[in-house]
Protein backbone atom coordinates (compact mmCIF):
# COMPACT_ATOMS: atom_id res chain seq x y z
CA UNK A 1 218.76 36.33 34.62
CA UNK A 2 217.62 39.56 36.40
CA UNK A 3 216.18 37.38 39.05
CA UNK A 4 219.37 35.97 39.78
CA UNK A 5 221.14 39.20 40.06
CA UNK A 6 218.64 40.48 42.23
CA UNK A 7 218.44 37.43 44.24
CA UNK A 8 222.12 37.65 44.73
CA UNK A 9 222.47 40.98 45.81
CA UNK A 10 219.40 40.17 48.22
CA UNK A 11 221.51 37.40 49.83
CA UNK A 12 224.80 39.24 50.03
CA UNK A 13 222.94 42.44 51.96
CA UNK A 14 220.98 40.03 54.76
CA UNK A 15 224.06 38.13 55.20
CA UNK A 16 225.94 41.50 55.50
CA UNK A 17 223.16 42.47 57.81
CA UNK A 18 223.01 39.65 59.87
CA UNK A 19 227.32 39.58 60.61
CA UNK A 20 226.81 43.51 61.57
CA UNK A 21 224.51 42.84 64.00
CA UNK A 22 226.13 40.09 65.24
CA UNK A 23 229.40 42.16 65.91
CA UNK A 24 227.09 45.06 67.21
CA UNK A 25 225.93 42.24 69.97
CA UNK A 26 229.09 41.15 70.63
CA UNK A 27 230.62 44.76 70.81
CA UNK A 28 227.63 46.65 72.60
CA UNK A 29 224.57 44.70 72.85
CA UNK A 30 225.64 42.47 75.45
CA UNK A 31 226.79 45.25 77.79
CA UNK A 32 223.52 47.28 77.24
CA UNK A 33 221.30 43.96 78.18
CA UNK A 34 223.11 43.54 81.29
CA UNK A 35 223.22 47.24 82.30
CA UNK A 36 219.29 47.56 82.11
CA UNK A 37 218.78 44.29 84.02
CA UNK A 38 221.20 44.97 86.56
CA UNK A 39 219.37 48.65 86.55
CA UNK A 40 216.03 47.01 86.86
CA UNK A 41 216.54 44.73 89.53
CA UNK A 42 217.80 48.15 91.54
CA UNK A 43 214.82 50.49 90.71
CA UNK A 44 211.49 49.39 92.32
CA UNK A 45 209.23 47.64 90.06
CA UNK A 46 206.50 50.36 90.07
CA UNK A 47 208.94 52.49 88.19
CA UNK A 48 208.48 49.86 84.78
CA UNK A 49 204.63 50.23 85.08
CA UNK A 50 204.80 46.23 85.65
CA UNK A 51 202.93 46.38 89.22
CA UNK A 52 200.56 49.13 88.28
CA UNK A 53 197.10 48.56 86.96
CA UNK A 54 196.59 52.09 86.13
CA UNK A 55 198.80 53.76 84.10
CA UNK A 56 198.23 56.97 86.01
CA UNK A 57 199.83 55.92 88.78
CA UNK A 58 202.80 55.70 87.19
CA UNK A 59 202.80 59.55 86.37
CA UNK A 60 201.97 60.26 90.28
CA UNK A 61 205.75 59.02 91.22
CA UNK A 62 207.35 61.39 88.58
CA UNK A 63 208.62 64.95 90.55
CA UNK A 64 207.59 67.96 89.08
CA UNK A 65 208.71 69.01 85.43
CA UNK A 66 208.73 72.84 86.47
CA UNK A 67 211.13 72.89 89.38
CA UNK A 68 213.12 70.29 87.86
CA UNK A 69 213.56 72.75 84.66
CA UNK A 70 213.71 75.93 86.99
CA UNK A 71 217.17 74.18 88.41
CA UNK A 72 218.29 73.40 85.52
CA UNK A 73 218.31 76.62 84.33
CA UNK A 74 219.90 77.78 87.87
CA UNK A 75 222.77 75.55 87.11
CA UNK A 76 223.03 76.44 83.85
CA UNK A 77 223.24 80.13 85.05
CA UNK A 78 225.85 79.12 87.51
CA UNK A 79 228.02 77.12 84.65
CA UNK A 80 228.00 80.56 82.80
CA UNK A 81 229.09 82.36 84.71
CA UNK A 82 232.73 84.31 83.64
CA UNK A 83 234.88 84.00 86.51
């Protein structure tokens, strides 16, 4: 008897699982697939890792972490500014 309850209950969640992710496809997930394909086919392939044999390469492309953050925080500066 438990085993049937349980059973039940296990059925009526994957099914409820299975319809929400089927509206989350429909809603979202097909939108999201095409935006990173059409994304990919714009951005060289080196930038996926899918050309490079080493994975450092890969890190040689990225720009520098510290002047990237240094204008961030100029613009932030700017942004705060009371005028």
């Amino acid at each position: 008897m438990y085993l049937n309850v349980i059973l039940t209950i296990f059925v009526i969640v994957q099914v409820t699982v299975v319809y929400l992710a089927y509206r989350f496809w429909k809603k979202y997930g097909k939108n999201m697939y095409n935006t990173f394909i059409s994304m990919k086919k714009t951005m060289p392939n080196q930038m996926f890792g899918m050309e490079n044999t080493n994975p450092n390469d890969f890190m040689k492309n990225l720009p520098d972490m510290g002047k990237m953050m240094s204008e961030f925080d100029k613009l932030t500066k700017i942004m705060n500014k009371p005028k």
